[in-house]
C-alpha atoms as a PDB file:
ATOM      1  CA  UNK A   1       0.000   0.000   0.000  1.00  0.00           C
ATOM      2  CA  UNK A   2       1.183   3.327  -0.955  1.00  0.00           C
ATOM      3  CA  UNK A   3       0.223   5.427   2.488  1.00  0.00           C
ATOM      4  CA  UNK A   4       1.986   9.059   3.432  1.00  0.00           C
ATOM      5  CA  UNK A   5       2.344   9.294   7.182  1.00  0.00           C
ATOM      6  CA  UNK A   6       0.287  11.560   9.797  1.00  0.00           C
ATOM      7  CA  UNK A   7       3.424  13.826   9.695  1.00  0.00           C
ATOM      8  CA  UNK A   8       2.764  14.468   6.189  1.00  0.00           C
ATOM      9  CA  UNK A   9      -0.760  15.029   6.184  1.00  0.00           C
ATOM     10  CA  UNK A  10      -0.410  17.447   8.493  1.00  0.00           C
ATOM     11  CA  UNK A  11       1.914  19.319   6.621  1.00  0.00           C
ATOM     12  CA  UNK A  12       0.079  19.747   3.818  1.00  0.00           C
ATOM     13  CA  UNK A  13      -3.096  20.830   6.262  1.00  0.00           C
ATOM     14  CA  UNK A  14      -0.888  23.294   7.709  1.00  0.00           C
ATOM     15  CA  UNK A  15       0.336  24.978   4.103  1.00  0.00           C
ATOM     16  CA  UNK A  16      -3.180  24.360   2.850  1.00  0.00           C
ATOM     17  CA  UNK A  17      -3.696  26.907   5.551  1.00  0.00           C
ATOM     18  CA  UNK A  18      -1.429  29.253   4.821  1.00  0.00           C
ATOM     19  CA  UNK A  19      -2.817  29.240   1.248  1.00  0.00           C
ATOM     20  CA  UNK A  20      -6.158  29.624   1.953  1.00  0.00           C
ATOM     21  CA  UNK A  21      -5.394  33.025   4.069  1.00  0.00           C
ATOM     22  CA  UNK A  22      -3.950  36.251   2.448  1.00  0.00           C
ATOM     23  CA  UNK A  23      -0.532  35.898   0.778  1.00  0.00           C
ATOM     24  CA  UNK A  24       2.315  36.932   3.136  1.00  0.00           C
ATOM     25  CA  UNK A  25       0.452  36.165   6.433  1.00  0.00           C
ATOM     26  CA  UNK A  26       2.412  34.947   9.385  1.00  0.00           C
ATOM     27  CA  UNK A  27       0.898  32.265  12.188  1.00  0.00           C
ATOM     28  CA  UNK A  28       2.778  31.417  15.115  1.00  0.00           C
ATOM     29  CA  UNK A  29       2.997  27.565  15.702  1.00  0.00           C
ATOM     30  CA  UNK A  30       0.260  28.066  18.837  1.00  0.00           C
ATOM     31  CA  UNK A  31      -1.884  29.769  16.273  1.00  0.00           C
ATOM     32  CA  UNK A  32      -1.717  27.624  13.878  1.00  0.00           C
ATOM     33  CA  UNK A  33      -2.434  24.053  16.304  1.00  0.00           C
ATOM     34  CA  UNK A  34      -5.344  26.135  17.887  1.00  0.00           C
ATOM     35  CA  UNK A  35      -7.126  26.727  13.682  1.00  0.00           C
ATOM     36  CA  UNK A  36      -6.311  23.482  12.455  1.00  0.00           C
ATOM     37  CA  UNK A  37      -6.883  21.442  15.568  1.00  0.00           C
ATOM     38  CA  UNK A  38      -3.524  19.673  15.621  1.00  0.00           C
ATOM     39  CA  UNK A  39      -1.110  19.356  18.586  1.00  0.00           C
ATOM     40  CA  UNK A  40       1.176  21.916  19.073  1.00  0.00           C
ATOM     41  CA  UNK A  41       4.358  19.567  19.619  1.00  0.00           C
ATOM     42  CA  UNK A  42       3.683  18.193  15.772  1.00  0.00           C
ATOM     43  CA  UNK A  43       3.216  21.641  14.777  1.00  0.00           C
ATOM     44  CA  UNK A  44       6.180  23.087  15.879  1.00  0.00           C
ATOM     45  CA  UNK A  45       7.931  20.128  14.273  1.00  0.00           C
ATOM     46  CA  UNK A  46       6.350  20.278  11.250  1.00  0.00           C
ATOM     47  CA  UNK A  47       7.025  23.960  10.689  1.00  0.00           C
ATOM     48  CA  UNK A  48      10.805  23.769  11.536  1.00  0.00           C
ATOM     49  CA  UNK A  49      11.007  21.051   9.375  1.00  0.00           C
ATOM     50  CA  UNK A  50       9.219  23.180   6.328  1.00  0.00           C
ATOM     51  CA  UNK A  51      11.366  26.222   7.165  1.00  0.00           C
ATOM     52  CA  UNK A  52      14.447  24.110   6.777  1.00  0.00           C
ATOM     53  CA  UNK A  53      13.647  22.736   3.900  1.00  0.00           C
ATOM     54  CA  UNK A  54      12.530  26.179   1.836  1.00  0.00           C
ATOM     55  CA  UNK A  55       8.351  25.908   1.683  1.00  0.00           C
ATOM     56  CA  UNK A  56       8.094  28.136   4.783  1.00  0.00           C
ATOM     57  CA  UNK A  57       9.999  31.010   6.158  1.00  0.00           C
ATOM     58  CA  UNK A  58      10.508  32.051   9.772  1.00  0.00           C
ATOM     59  CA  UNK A  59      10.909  35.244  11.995  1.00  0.00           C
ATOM     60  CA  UNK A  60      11.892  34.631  15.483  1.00  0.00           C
ATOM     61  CA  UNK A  61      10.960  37.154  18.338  1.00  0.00           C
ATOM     62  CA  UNK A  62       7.465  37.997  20.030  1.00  0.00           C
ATOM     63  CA  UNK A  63       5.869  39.241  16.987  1.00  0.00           C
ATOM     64  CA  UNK A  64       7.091  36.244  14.639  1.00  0.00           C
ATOM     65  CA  UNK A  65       5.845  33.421  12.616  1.00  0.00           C
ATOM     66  CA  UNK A  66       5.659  31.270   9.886  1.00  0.00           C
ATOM     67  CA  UNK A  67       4.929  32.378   5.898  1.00  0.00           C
ATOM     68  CA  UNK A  68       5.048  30.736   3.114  1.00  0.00           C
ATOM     69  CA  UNK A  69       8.042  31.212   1.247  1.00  0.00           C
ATOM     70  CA  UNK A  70       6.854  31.423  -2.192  1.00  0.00           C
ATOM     71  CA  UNK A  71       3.304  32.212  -3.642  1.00  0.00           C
ATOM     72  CA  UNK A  72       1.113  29.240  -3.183  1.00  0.00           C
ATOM     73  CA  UNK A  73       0.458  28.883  -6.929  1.00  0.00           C
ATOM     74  CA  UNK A  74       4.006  27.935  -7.127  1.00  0.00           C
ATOM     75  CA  UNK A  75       4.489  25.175  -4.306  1.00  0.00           C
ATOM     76  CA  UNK A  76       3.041  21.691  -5.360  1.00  0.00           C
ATOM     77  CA  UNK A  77       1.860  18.784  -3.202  1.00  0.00           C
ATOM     78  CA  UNK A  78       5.139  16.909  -4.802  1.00  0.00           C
ATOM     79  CA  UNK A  79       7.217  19.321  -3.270  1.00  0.00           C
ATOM     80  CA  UNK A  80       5.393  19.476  -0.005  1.00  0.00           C
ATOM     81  CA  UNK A  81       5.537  15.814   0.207  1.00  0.00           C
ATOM     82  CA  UNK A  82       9.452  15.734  -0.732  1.00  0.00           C
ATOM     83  CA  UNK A  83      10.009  18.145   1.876  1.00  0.00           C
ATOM     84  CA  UNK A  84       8.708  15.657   4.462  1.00  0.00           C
ATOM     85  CA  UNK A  85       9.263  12.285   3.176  1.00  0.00           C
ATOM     86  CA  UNK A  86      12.241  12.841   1.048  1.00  0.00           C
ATOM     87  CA  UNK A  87      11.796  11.943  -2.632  1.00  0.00           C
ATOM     88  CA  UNK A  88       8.718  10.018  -3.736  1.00  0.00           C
ATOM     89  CA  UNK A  89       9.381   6.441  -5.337  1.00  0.00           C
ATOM     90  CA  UNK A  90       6.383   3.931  -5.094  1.00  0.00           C
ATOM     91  CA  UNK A  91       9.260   1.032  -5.067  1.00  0.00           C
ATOM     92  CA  UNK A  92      12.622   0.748  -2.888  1.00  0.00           C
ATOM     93  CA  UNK A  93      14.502   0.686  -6.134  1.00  0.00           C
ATOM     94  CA  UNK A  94      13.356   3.649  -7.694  1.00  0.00           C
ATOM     95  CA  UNK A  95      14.872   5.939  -4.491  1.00  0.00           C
ATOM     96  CA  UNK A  96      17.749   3.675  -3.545  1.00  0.00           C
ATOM     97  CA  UNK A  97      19.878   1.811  -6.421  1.00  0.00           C
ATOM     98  CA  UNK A  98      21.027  -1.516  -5.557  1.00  0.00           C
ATOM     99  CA  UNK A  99      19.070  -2.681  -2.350  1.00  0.00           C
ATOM    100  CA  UNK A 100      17.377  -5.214  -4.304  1.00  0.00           C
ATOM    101  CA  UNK A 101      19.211  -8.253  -4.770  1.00  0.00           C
ATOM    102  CA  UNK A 102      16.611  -9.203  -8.048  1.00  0.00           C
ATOM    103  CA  UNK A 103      17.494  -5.671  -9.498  1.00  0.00           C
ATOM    104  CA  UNK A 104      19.413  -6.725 -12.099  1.00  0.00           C
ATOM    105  CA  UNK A 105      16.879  -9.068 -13.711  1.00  0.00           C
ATOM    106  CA  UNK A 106      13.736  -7.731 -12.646  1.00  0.00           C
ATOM    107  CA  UNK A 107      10.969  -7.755 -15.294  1.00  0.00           C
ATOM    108  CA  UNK A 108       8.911  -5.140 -13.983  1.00  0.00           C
ATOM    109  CA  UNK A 109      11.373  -2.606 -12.684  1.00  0.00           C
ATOM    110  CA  UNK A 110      11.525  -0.150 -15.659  1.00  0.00           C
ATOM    111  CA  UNK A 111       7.408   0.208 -15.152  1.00  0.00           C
ATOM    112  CA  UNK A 112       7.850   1.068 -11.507  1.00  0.00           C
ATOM    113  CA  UNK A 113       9.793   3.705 -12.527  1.00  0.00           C
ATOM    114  CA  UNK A 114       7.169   4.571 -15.082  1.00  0.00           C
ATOM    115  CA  UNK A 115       4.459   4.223 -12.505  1.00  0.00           C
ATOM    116  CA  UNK A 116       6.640   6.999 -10.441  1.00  0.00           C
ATOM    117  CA  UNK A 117       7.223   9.508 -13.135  1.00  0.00           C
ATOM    118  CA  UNK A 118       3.219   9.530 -13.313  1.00  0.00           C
ATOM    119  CA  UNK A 119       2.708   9.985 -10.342  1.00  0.00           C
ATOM    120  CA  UNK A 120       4.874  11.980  -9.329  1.00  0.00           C
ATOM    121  CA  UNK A 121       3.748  14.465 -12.734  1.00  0.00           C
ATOM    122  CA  UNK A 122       0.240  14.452 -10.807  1.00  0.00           C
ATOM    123  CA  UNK A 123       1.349  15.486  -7.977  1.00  0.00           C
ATOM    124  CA  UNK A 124       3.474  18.213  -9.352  1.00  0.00           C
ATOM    125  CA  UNK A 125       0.128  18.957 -11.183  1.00  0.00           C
ATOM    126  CA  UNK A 126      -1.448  20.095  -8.304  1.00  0.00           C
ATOM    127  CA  UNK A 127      -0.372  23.462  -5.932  1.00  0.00           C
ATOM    128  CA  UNK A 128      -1.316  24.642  -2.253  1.00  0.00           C
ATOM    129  CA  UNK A 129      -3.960  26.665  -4.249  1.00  0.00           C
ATOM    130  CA  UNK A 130      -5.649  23.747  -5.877  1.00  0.00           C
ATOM    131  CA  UNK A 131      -6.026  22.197  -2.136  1.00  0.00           C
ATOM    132  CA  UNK A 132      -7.761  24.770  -0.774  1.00  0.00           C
ATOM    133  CA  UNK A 133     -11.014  24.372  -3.338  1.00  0.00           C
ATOM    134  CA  UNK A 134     -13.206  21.676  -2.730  1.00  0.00           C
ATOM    135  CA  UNK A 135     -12.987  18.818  -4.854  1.00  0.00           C
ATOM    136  CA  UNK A 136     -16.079  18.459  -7.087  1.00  0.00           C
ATOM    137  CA  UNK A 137     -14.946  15.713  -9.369  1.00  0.00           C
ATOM    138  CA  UNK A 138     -16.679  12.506  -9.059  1.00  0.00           C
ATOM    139  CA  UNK A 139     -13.618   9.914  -7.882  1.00  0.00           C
ATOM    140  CA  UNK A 140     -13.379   6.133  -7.449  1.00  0.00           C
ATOM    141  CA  UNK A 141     -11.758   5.333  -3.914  1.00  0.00           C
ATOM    142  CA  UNK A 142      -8.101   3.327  -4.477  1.00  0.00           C
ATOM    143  CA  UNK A 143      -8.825   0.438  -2.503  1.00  0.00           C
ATOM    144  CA  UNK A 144     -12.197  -0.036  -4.459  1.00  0.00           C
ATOM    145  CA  UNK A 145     -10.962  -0.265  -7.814  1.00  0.00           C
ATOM    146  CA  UNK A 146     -12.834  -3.327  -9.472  1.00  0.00           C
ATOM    147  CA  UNK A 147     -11.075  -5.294 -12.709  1.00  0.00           C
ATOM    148  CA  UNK A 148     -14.736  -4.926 -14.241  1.00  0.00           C
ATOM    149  CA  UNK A 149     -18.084  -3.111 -14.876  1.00  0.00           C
ATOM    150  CA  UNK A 150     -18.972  -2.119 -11.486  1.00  0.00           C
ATOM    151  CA  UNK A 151     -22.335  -3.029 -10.250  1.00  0.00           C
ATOM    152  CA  UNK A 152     -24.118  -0.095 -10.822  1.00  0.00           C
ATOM    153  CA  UNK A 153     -23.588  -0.066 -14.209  1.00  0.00           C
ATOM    154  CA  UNK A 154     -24.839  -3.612 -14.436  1.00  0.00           C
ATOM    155  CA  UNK A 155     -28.633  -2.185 -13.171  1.00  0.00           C
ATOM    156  CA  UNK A 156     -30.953  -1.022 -16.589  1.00  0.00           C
ATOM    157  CA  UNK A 157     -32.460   2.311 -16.193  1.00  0.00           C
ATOM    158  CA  UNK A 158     -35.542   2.781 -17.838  1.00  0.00           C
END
């Protein structure tokens, strides 16, 4: 299963956030666990860990905060996840060369890497803007994917 961790999903709640509030605005990391209802330990890790890593920037003293660093149309979900993952490969082999002892004669390895580029392309698709509108797209949930028709397009409407 292909499954981002809590850490991550919170990360991208918290620059949703900042996104969905006027560009340049700064949140303390007690602000920001208070509006998004997350605890303020993960927060504060969270942010550092966004600041170091270029999506946020930070101001220290009594009147500082957090802000994103760039305009939200310009950060993607790729590079948020990047940022707190490190880079996204669906398969071992894809991020790290050589752990694989069946590397060298694998059959399917050149379509994992495929499979990544796609994916990864998606995700690059979409920016901290496009996560703050509400998805209206009809969508088929992953672990519900069926091989053929699905049933209610096996039921005749009259």
């Amino acid at each position: 299963m292909i499954r981002m961790s809590k850490l991550t999903d919170y990360g991208i709640v918290l620059l949703t956030y900042f996104a969905n509030h006027p560009e340049g605005s700064e949140y303390s990391a007690r602000q920001l666990a208070a509006e998004t209802h997350l605890p303020l330990p993960m927060v504060g890790k969270i942010l550092k860990l966004l600041a170091r890593e270029g999506l946020l920037v930070s101001h220290r003293g009594a009147s500082g905060g957090y802000r994103l660093a760039r305009t939200p149309e310009k950060i993607s979900v790729a590079e948020a996840i990047a940022a707190m993952e490190g880079p996204i490969a669906v398969m071992e082999c894809i991020d790290a060369p050589g752990m694989c002892m069946h590397e060298g004669r694998c059959c399917v390895r050149g379509n994992w890497h495929k499979i990544n580029a796609t994916v990864v392309k998606a995700l690059q698709g979409i920016s901290l803007v496009d996560m703050t509108r509400p998805l209206v797209e009809n969508f088929v949930p992953l672990g519900r994917l069926q091989s053929g028709p699905s049933p209610s397009s096996l039921t005749s409407v009259p």
